[in-house]
Protein backbone atom coordinates (compact mmCIF):
# COMPACT_ATOMS: atom_id res chain seq x y z
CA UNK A 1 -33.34 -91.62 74.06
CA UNK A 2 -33.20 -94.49 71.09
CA UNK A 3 -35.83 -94.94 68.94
CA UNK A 4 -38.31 -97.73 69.66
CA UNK A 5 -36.34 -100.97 67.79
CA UNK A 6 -33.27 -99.24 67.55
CA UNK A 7 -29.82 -100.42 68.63
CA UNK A 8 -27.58 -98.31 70.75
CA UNK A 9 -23.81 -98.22 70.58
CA UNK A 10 -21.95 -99.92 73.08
CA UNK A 11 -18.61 -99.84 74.76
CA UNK A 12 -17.53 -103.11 73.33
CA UNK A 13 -18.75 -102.30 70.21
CA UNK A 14 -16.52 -99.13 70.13
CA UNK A 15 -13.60 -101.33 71.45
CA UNK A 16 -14.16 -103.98 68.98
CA UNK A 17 -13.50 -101.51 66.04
CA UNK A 18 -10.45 -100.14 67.61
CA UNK A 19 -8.98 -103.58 67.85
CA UNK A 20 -10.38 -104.57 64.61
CA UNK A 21 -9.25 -101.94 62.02
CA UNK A 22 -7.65 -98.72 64.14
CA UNK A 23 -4.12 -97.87 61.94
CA UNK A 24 -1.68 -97.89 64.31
CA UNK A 25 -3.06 -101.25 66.19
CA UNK A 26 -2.91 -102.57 62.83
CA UNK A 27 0.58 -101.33 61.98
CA UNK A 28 1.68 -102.93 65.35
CA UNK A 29 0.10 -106.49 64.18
CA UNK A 30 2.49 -105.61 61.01
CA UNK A 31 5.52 -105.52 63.66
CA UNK A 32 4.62 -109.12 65.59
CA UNK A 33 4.60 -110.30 61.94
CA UNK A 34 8.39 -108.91 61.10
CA UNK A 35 8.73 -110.97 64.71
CA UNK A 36 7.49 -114.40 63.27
CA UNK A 37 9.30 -113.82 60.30
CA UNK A 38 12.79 -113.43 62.33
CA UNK A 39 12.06 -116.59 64.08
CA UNK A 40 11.18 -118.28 60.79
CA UNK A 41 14.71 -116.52 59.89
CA UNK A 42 16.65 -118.34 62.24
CA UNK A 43 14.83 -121.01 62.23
CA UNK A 44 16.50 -121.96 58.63
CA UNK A 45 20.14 -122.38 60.27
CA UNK A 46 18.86 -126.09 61.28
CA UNK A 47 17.90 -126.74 57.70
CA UNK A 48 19.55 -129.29 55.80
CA UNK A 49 21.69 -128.83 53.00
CA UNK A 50 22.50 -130.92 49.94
CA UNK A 51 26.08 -129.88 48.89
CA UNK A 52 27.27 -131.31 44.95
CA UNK A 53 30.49 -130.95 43.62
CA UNK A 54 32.31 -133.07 40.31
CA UNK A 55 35.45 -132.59 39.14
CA UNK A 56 37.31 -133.25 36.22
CA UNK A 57 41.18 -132.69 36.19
CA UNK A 58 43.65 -133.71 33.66
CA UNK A 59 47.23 -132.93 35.16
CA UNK A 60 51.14 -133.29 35.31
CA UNK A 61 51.66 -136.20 37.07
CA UNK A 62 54.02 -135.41 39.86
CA UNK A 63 55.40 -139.17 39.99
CA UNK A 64 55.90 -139.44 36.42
CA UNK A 65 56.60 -135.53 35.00
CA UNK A 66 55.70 -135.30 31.59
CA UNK A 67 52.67 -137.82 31.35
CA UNK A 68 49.51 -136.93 31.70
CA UNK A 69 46.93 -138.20 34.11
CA UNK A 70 43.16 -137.98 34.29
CA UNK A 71 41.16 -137.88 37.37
CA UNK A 72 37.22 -137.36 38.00
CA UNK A 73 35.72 -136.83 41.80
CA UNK A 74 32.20 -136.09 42.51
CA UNK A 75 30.62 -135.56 46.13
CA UNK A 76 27.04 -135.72 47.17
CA UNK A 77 26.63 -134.76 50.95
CA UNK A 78 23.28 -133.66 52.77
CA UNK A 79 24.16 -131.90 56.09
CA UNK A 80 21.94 -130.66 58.71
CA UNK A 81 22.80 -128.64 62.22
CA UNK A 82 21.35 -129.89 65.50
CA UNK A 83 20.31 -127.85 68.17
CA UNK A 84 22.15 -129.61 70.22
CA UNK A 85 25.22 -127.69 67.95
CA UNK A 86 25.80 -131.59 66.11
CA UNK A 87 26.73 -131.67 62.62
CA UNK A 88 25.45 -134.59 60.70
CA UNK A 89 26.23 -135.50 57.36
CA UNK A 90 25.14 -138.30 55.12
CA UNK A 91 26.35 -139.08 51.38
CA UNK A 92 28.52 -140.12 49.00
CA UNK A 93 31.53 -139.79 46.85
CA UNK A 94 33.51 -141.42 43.80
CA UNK A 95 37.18 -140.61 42.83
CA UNK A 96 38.10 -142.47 39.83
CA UNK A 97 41.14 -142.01 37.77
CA UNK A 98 44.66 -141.36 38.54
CA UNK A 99 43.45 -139.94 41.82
CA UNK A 100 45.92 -136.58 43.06
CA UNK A 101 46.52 -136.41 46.98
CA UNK A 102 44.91 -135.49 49.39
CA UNK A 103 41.64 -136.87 47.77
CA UNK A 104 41.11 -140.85 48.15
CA UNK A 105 40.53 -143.24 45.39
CA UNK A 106 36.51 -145.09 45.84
CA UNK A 107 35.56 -148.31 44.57
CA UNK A 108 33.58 -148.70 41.33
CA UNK A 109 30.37 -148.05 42.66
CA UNK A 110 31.27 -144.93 45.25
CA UNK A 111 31.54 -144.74 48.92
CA UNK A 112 29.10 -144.07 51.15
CA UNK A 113 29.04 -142.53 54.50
CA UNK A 114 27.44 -140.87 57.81
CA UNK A 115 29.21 -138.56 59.65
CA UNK A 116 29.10 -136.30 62.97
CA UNK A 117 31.05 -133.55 64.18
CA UNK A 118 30.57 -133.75 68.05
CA UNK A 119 31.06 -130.59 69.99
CA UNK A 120 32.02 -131.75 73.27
CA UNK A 121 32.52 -128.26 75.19
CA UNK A 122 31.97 -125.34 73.71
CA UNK A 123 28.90 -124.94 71.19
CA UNK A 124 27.26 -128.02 72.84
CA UNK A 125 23.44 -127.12 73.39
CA UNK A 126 24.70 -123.41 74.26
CA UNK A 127 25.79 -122.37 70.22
CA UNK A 128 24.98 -119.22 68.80
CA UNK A 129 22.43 -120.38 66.02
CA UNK A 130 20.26 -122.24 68.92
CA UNK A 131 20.93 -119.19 71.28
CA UNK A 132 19.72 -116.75 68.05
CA UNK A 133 16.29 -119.38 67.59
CA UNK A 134 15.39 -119.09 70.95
CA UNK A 135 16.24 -115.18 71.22
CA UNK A 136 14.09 -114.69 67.94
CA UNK A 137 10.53 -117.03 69.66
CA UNK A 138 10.71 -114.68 72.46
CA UNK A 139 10.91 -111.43 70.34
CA UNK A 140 7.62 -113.39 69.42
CA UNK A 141 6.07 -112.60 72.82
CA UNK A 142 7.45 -109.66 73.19
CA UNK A 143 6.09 -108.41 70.09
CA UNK A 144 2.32 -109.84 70.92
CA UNK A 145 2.97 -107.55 74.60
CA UNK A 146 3.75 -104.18 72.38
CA UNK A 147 0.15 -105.17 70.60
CA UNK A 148 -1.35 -105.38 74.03
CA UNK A 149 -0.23 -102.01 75.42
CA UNK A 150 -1.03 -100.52 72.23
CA UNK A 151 -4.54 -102.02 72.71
CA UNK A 152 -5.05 -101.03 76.27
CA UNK A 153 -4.00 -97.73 75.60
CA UNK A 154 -5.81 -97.36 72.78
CA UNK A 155 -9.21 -98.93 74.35
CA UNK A 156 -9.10 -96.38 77.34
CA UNK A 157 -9.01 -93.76 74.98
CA UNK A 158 -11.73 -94.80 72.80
CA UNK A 159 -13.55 -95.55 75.70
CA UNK A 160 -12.74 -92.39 77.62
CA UNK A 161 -14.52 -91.09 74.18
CA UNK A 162 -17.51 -93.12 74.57
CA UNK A 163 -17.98 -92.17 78.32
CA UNK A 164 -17.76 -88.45 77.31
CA UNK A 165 -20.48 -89.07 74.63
CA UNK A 166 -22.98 -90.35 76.31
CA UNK A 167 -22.43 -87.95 78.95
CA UNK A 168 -23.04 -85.14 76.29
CA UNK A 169 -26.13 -86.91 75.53
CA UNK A 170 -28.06 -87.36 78.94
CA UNK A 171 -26.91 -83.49 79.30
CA UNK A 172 -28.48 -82.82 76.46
CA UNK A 173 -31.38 -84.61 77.31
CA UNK A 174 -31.62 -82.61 80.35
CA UNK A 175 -31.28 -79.67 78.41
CA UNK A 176 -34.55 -80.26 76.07
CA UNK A 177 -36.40 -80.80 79.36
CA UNK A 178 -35.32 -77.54 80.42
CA UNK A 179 -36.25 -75.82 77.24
CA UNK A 180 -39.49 -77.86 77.43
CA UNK A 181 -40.44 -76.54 80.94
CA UNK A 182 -39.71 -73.27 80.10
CA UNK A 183 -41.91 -73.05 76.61
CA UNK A 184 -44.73 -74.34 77.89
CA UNK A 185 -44.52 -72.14 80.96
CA UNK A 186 -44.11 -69.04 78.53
CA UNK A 187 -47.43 -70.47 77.17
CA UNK A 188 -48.82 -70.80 80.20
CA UNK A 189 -48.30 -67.00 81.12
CA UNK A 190 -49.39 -66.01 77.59
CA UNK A 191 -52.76 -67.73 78.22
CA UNK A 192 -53.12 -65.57 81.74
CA UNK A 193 -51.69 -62.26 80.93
CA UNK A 194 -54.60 -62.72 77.89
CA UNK A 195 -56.95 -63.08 81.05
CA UNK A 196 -55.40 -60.47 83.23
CA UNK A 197 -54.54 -63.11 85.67
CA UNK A 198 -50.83 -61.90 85.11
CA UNK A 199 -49.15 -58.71 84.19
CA UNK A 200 -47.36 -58.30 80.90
CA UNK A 201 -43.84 -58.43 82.26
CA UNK A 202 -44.22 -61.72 82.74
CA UNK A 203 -44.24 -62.51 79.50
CA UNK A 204 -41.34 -60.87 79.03
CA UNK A 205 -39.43 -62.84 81.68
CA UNK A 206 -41.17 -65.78 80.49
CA UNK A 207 -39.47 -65.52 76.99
CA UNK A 208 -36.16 -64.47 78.16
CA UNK A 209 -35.78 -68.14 80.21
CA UNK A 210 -37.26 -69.38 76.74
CA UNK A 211 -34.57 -67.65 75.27
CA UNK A 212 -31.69 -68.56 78.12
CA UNK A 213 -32.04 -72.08 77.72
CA UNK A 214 -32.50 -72.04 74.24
CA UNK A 215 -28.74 -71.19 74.27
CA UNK A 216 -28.04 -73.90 76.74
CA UNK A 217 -29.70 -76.45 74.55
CA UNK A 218 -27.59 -74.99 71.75
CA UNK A 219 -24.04 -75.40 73.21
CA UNK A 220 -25.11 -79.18 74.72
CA UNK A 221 -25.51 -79.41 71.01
CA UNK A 222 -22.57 -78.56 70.26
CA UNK A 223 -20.56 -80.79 73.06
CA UNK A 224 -22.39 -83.94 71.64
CA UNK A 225 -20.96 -82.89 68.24
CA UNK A 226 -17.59 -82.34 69.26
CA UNK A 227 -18.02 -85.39 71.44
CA UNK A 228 -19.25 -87.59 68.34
CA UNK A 229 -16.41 -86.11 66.92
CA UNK A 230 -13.49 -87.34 68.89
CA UNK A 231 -15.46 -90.64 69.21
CA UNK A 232 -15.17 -91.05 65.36
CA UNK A 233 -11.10 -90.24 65.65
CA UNK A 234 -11.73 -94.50 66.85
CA UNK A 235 -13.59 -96.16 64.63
CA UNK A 236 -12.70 -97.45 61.40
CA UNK A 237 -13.77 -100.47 58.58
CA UNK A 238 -11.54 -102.76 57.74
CA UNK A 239 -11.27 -101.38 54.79
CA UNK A 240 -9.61 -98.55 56.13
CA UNK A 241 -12.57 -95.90 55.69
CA UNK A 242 -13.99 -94.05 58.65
CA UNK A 243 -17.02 -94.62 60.21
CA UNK A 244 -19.72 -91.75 60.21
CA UNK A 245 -19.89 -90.48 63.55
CA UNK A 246 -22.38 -87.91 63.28
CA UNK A 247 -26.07 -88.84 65.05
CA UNK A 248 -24.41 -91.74 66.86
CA UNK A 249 -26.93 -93.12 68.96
CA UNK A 250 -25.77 -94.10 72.36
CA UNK A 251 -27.67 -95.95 75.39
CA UNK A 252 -27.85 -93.01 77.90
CA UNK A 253 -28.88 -95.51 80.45
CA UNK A 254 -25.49 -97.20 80.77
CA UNK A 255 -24.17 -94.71 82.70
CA UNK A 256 -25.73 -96.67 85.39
CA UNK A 257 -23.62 -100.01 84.43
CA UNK A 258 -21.76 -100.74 87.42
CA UNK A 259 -18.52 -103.01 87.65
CA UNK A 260 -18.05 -106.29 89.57
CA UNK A 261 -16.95 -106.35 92.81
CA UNK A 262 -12.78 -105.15 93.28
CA UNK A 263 -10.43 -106.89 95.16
CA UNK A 264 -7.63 -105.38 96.15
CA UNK A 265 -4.99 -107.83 96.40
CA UNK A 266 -5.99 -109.94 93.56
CA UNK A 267 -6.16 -106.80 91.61
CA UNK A 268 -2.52 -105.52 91.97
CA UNK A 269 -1.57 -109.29 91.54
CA UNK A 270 -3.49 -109.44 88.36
CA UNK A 271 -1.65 -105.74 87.48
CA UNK A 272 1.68 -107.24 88.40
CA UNK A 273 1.29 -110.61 86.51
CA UNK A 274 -0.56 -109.22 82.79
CA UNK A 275 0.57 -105.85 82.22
CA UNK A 276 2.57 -106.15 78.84
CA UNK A 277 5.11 -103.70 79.69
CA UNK A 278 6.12 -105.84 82.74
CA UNK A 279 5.98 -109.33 80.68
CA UNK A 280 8.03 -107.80 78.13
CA UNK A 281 10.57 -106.70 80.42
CA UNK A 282 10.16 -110.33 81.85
CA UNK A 283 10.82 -111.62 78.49
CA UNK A 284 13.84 -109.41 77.82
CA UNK A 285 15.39 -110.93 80.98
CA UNK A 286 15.32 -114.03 79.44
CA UNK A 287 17.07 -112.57 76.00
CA UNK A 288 20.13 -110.89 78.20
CA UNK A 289 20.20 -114.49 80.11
CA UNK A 290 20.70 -116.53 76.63
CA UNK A 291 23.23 -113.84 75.27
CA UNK A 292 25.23 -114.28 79.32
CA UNK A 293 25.10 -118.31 78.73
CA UNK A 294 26.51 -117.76 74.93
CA UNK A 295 29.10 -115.54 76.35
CA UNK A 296 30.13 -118.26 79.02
CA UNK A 297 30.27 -120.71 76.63
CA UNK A 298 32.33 -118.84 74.73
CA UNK A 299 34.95 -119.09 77.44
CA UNK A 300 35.42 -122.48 77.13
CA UNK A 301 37.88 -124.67 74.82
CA UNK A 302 36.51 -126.30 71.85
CA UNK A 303 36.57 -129.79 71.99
CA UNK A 304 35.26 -131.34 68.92
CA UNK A 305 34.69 -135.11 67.64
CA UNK A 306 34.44 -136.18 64.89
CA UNK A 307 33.43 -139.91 63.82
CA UNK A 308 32.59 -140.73 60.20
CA UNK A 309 31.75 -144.72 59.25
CA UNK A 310 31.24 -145.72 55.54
CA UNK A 311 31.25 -148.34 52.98
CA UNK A 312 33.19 -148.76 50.08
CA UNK A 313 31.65 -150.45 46.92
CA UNK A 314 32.08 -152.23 43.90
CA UNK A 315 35.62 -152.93 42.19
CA UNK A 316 38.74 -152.17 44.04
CA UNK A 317 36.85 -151.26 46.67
CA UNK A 318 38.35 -152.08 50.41
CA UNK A 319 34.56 -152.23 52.19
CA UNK A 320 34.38 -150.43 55.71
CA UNK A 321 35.80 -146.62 55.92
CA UNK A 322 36.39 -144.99 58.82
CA UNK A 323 36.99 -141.15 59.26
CA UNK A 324 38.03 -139.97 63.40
CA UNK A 325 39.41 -137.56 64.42
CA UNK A 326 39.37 -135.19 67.41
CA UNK A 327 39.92 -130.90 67.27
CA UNK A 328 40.96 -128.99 70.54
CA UNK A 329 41.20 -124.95 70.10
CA UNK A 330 42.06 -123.47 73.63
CA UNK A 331 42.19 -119.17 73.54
CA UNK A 332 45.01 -117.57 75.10
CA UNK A 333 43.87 -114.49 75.93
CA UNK A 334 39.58 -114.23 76.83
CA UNK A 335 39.37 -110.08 76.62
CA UNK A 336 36.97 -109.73 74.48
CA UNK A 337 34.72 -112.85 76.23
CA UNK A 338 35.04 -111.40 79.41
CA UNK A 339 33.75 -107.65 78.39
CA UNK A 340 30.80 -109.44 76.35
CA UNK A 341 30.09 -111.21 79.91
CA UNK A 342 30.39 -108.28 81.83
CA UNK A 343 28.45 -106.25 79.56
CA UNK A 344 25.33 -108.22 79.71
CA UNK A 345 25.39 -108.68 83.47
CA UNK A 346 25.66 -104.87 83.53
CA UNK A 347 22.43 -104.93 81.33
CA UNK A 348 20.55 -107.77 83.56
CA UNK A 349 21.22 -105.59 86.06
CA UNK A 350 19.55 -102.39 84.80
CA UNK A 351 16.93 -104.52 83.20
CA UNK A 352 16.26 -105.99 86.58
CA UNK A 353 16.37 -101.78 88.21
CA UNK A 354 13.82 -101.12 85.58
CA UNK A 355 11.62 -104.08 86.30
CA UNK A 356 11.41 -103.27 89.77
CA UNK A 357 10.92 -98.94 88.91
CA UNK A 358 8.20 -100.36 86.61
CA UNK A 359 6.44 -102.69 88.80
CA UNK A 360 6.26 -100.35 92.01
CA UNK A 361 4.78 -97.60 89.25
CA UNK A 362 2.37 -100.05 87.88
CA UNK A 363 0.73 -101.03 91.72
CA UNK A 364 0.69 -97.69 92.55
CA UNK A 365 -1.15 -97.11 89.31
CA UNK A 366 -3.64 -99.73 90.51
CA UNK A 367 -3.70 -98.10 93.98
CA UNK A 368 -4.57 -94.74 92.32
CA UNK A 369 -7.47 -96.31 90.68
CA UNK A 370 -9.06 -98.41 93.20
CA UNK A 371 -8.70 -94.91 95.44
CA UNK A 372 -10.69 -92.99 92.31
CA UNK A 373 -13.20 -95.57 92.10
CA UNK A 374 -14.13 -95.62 95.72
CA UNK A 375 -13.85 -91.70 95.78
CA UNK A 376 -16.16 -91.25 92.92
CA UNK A 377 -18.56 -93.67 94.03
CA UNK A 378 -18.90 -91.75 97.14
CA UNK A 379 -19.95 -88.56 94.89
CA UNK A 380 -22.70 -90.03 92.68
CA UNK A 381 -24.80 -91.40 95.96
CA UNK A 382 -23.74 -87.26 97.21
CA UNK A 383 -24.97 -86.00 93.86
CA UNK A 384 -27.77 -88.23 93.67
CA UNK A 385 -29.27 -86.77 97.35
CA UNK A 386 -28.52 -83.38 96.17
CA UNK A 387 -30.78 -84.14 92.70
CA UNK A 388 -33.27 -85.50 94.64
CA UNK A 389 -33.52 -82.43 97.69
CA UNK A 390 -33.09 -80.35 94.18
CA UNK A 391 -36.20 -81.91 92.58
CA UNK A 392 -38.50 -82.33 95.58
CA UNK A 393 -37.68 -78.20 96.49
CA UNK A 394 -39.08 -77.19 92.70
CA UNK A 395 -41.58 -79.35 93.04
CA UNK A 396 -43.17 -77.67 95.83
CA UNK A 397 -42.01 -74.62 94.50
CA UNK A 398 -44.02 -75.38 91.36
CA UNK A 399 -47.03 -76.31 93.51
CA UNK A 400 -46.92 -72.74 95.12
CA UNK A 401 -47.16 -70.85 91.95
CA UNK A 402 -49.89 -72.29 90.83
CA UNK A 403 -51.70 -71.34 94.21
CA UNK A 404 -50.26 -68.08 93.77
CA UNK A 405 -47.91 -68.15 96.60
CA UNK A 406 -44.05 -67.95 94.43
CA UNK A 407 -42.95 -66.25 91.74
CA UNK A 408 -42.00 -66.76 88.06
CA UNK A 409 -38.23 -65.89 88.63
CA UNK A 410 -38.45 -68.68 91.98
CA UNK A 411 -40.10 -71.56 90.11
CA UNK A 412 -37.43 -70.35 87.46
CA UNK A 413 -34.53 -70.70 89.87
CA UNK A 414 -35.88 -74.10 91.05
CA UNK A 415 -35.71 -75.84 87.98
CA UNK A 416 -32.16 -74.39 86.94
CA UNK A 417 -31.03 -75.74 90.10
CA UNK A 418 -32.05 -79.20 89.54
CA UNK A 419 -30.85 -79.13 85.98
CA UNK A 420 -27.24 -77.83 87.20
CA UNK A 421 -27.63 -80.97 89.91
CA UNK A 422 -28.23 -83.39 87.40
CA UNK A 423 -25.26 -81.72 84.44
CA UNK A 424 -23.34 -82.78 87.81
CA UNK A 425 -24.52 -86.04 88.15
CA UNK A 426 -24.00 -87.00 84.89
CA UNK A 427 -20.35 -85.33 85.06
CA UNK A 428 -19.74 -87.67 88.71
CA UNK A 429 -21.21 -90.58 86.61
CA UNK A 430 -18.82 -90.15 83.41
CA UNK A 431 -15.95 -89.57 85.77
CA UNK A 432 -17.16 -92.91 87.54
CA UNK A 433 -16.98 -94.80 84.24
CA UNK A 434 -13.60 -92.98 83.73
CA UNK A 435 -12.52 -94.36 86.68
CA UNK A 436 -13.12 -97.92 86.07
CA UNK A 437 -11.82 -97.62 82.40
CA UNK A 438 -8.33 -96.46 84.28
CA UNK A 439 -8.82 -99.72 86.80
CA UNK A 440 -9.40 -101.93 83.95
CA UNK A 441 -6.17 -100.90 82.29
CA UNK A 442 -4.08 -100.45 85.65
CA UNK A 443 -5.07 -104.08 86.00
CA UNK A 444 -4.85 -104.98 81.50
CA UNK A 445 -8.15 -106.01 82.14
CA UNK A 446 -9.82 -103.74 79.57
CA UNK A 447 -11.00 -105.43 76.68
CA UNK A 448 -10.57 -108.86 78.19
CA UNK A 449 -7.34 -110.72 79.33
CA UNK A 450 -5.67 -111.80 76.10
């Protein structure tokens, strides 16, 4: 039992540290970050860009051989990609000189322009630098799910160690009872072999129970170490020190706690919906479906527009510039298209075969469960009848040797009986909590919905 003012450890409590500072939770986080930082990745293809480039050139002059001719060009151009796979483009340039074909000759003051490369077929919306954005925000998800079945696995553990603590407790507890019972008995016989109410043997027997569950108190001992023990494996500082373990003080009482009330149906609904392994697959889905609508649009022609209106300045300039143009690229032969097409439906496929493996395993996970928690329920009210028969039968054995009418080895009997009744209630109660911790995660329940 705590001490009067004293806190005991809780199941939440223990769950909180896992999730707070357990290594390999926290290594996990580290992974959803590398996640973020892929999407952050891609995200930088839709950048813009300022290009600069000036030129100097002092050359042969083709139209006049042997004269030289000077020429200077210089280009300013920001650029930036659309999702929508549109390239625009806004700047300037200025050729002056004795300008050399291809490149244009600009007023005094420069020309200025906007431009936009239109995709018109392939690459419009469907590109591969949208397709590789979107792919990267759901590894996003998909990450956060890995964190979640880490947790829930991780939080049935820890809590699977907490259950088996305080079990080791309240069997302990039963244990000093014992050992009480049976030392002040031993001084009870002292006191009437002293006044020949009793022969001496019965001191002897006496001690030996003394002695018997002095043993058993010993190795419940021991199980509340090694229990304290395991439960320590969980809990960590942020720091990344260990928590002291030893002398954890537990609420024996909470054995009791009972969970809400279970439906079924909503229950393998809720198993079906939040489990991360089934959301991830969901997501993954999604990832194949992008990479079979890149492939498709690979398939098509490119079509491409492009439309680029300007204005010339200053001297010798001519005013309005106009660069159009149109690009068609048709393949011949679509191989390598068609296996990257067929590949991926293959994978949708066996994505879709796994879902469905996955989802029938997770329900009957839930079905397991719910049949555990009803089964075990049915045991503790069976074990709690068979404590109470066991505690009313020494009591009236007890009652009988002091009138004289049982024995010390009876009385003896009695109250190992009851003890062994209770060691298994407490083991039905743990295995009740047990249960409920494997519900909770059947159903990602455990430690709240996140």
């Amino acid at each position: 039992m705590l001490a009067p003012g004293q806190q005991g450890l809780t199941l939440d409590v223990i769950l909180r540290d896992v999730d707070r500072a357990f290594p390999k939770l926290m290594a996990t986080r580290l992974e959803a970050a590398v996640a973020r930082a892929k999407s952050q990745e891609k995200r930088g293809a839709f950048d813009p860009v300022l290009a600069f480039e000036t030129e100097f050139l002092r050359y042969n002059s083709a139209t006049d051989p042997g004269k030289a001719k000077t020429t200077s060009m210089s280009d300013a151009v920001v650029e930036v990609l659309d999702r929508s796979g549109v390239k625009y483009s806004i700047g300037g340039r200025l050729n002056r000189g004795d300008v050399k074909s291809p490149a244009s000759f600009t007023g005094s003051a420069g020309e200025y322009f906007v431009s936009a490369k239109i995709p018109l077929l392939r690459d419009r919306i469907n590109n591969a630098k949208t397709v590789g954005e979107q792919q990267a925000l759901l590894g996003e998800p998909i990450a956060d799910q890995f964190i979640r079945e880490a947790q829930l696995s991780l939080f049935e553990k820890a809590g699977t160690a907490y259950w088996e603590l305080v079990g080791a407790k309240a069997k302990l507890e039963v244990a000093q009872q014992l050992l009480k019972l049976a030392t002040d008995r031993a001084e009870y016989i002292r006191q009437r072999i002293l006044k020949g109410a009793n022969p001496p043997i019965d001191q002897q027997e006496a001690d030996a129970e003394v002695a018997r569950r002095l043993g058993g108190l010993e190795k419940s001992e021991r199980d509340v170490q090694k229990a304290e023990i395991k439960l320590g494996l969980y809990r960590w500082n942020q720091d990344g020190s260990t928590i002291d373990a030893s002398r954890t003080q537990v609420e024996i009482a909470s054995l009791d706690e009972k969970g809400g009330k279970i439906e079924p149906k909503i229950a393998k609904n809720s198993a079906t919906q939040d489990r991360p392994e089934l959301l991830a697959l969901r997501l993954s889905q999604q990832i194949l479906a992008l990479d079979l609508g890149l492939a498709q649009n690979d398939r098509k022609p490119g079509l491409d527009l492009v439309i680029g209106p300007g204005f010339d300045f200053g001297a010798d300039s001519i005013g309005n510039t106009m660069k159009a143009g149109v690009f068609y690229t048709i393949p011949l032969r679509q191989n390598s298209v068609d296996g990257r097409i067929n590949a991926t439906k293959s994978k949708l496929q066996k994505l879709d075969l796994e879902y469905r493996q996955l989802e029938r395993a997770v329900q009957i996970e839930v079905d397991d469960a719910l049949s555990a928690l009803a089964q075990t329920e049915k045991r503790v009210i069976a074990a709690e009848a068979e404590v109470k028969a066991n505690q009313a039968v020494e009591e009236g054995e007890r009652i009988k040797f002091v009138e004289g009418l049982s024995t010390l080895f009876l009385i003896n009997q009695r109250e190992r009986s009851t003890a062994e009744s209770q060691a298994r209630l407490i083991d039905v109660k743990v295995e009740l909590q047990l249960a409920n911790l494997a519900f909770l995660a059947s159903t990602a329940q455990l430690g709240g919905k996140q």
